[in-house]
Protein backbone atom coordinates (compact mmCIF):
# COMPACT_ATOMS: atom_id res chain seq x y z
CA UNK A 1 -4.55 6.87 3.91
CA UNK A 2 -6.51 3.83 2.69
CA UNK A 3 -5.42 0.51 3.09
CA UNK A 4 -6.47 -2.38 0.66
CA UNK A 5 -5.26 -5.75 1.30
CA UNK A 6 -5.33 -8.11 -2.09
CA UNK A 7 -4.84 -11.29 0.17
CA UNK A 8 -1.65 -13.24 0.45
CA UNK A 9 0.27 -14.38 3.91
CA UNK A 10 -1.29 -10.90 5.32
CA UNK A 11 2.28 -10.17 7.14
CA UNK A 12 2.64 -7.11 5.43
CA UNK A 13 -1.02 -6.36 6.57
CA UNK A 14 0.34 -6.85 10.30
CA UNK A 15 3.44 -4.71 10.11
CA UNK A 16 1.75 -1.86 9.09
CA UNK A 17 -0.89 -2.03 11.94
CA UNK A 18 2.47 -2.34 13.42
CA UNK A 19 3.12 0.85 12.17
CA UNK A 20 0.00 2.62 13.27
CA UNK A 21 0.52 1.41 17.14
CA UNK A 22 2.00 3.79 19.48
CA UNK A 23 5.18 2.02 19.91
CA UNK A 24 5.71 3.66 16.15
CA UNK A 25 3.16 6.11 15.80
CA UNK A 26 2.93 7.06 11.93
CA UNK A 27 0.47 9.54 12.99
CA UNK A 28 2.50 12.01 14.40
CA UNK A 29 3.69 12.16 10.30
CA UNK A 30 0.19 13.51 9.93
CA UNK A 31 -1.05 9.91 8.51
CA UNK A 32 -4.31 8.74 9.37
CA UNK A 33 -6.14 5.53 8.42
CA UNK A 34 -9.15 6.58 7.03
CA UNK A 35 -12.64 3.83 6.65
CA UNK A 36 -13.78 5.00 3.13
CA UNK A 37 -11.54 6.01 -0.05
CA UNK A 38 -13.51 9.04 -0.34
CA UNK A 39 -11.84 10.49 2.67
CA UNK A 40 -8.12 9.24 1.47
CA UNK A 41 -5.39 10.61 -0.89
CA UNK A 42 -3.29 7.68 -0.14
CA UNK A 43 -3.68 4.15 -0.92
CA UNK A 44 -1.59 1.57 0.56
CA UNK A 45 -1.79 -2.17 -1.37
CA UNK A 46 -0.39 -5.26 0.22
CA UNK A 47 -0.50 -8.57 -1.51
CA UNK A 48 -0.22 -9.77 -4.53
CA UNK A 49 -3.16 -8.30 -7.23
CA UNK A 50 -5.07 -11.26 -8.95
CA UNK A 51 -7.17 -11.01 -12.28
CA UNK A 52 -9.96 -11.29 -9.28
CA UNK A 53 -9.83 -8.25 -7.06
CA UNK A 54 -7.40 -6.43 -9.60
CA UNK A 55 -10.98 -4.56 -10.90
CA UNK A 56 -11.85 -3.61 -7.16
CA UNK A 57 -8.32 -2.31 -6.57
CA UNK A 58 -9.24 0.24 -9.32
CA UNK A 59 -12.66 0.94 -8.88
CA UNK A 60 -11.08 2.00 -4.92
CA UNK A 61 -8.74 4.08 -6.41
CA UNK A 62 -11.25 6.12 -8.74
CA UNK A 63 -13.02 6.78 -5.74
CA UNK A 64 -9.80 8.71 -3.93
CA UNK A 65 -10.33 12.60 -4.51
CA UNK A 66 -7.47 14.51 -6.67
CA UNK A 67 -4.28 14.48 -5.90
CA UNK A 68 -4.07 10.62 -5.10
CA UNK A 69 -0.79 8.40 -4.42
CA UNK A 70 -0.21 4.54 -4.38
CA UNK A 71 1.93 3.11 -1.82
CA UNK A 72 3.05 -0.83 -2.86
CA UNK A 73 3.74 -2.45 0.08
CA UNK A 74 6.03 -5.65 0.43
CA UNK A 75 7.81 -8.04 -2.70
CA UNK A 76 4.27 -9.25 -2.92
CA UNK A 77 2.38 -5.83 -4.45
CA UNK A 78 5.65 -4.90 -6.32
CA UNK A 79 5.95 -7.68 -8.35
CA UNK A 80 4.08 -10.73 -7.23
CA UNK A 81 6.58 -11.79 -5.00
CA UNK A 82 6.41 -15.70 -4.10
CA UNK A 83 3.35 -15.83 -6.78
CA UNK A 84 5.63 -14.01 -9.19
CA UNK A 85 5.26 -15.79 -12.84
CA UNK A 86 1.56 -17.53 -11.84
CA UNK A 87 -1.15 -17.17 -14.66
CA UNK A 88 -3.19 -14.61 -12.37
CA UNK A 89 -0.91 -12.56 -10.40
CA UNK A 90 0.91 -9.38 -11.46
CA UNK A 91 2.06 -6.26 -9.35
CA UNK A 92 0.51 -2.91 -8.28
CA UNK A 93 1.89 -1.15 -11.32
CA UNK A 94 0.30 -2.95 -13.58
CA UNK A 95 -3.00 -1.70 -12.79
CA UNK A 96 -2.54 1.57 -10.95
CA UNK A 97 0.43 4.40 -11.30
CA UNK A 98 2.66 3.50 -8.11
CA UNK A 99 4.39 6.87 -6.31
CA UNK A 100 6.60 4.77 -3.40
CA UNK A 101 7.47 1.23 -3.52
CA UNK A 102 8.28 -0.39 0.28
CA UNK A 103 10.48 -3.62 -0.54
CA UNK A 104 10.43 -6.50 2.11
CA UNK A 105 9.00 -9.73 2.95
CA UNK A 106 7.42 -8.81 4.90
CA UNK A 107 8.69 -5.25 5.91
CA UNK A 108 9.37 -3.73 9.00
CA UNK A 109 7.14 -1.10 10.32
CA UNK A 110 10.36 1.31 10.38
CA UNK A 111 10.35 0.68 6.34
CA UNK A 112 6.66 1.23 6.18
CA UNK A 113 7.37 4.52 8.33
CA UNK A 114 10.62 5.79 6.34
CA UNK A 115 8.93 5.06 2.84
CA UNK A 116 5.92 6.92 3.64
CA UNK A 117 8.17 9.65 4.96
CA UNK A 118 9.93 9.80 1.77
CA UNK A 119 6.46 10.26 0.06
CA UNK A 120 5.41 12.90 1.80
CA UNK A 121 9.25 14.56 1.43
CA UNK A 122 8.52 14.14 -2.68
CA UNK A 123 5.29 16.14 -2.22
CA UNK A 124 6.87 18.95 -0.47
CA UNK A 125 5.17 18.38 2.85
């Protein structure tokens, strides 16, 4: 796993280091937080994508070896959230195909937890 943050209120950003703690351990799941996308197969976005970093979002993602997944993490990535309907901001699907969407404002590291879970379920893992 990769994680790219976009920007925003970056409390997505701290319930998902949350979720890497001990007190919730998402490695025993087999995810680990890899430093470089070359070494990832899953990306995890928080914040809302702007015209601005929506280019380095992708260029990240063409960097992930085959296969690759997209996590969108809180109402922010999925749709804009609080920014939703401003001239620059879209969602996570509009630039990159999104496998598991985690809804929440921000959301709890047991939703970050149970909807990577459910991605590794789809892959047969």
């Amino acid at each position: 796993m990769i994680h790219f943050s976009t920007g925003g209120c970056n409390g997505c950003d701290i319930e998902l280091v949350a979720a890497l703690t001990p007190r919730f351990d998402i490695e025993r799941f087999g995810a680990l937080l890899k430093g470089s996308p070359r070494h990832a197969d899953v990306l995890l976005v928080t914040g809302a994508v702007t015209r601005q970093v929506r280019d380095r979002l992708i260029r990240i993602y063409e960097q992930m070896p085959e296969p690759k997944f997209v996590v969108a993490i809180g109402s922010c990535a999925i749709s804009g959230g609080v920014f939703q309907g401003c001239y620059n901001v879209t969602g996570v699907d509009n630039a990159l195909p999104v496998d598991a969407y985690i809804p929440g404002c921000p959301p709890k590291p047991e939703a970050i937890i149970d909807g990577i879970v459910k991605l590794l379920k789809k892959l047969g893992y």
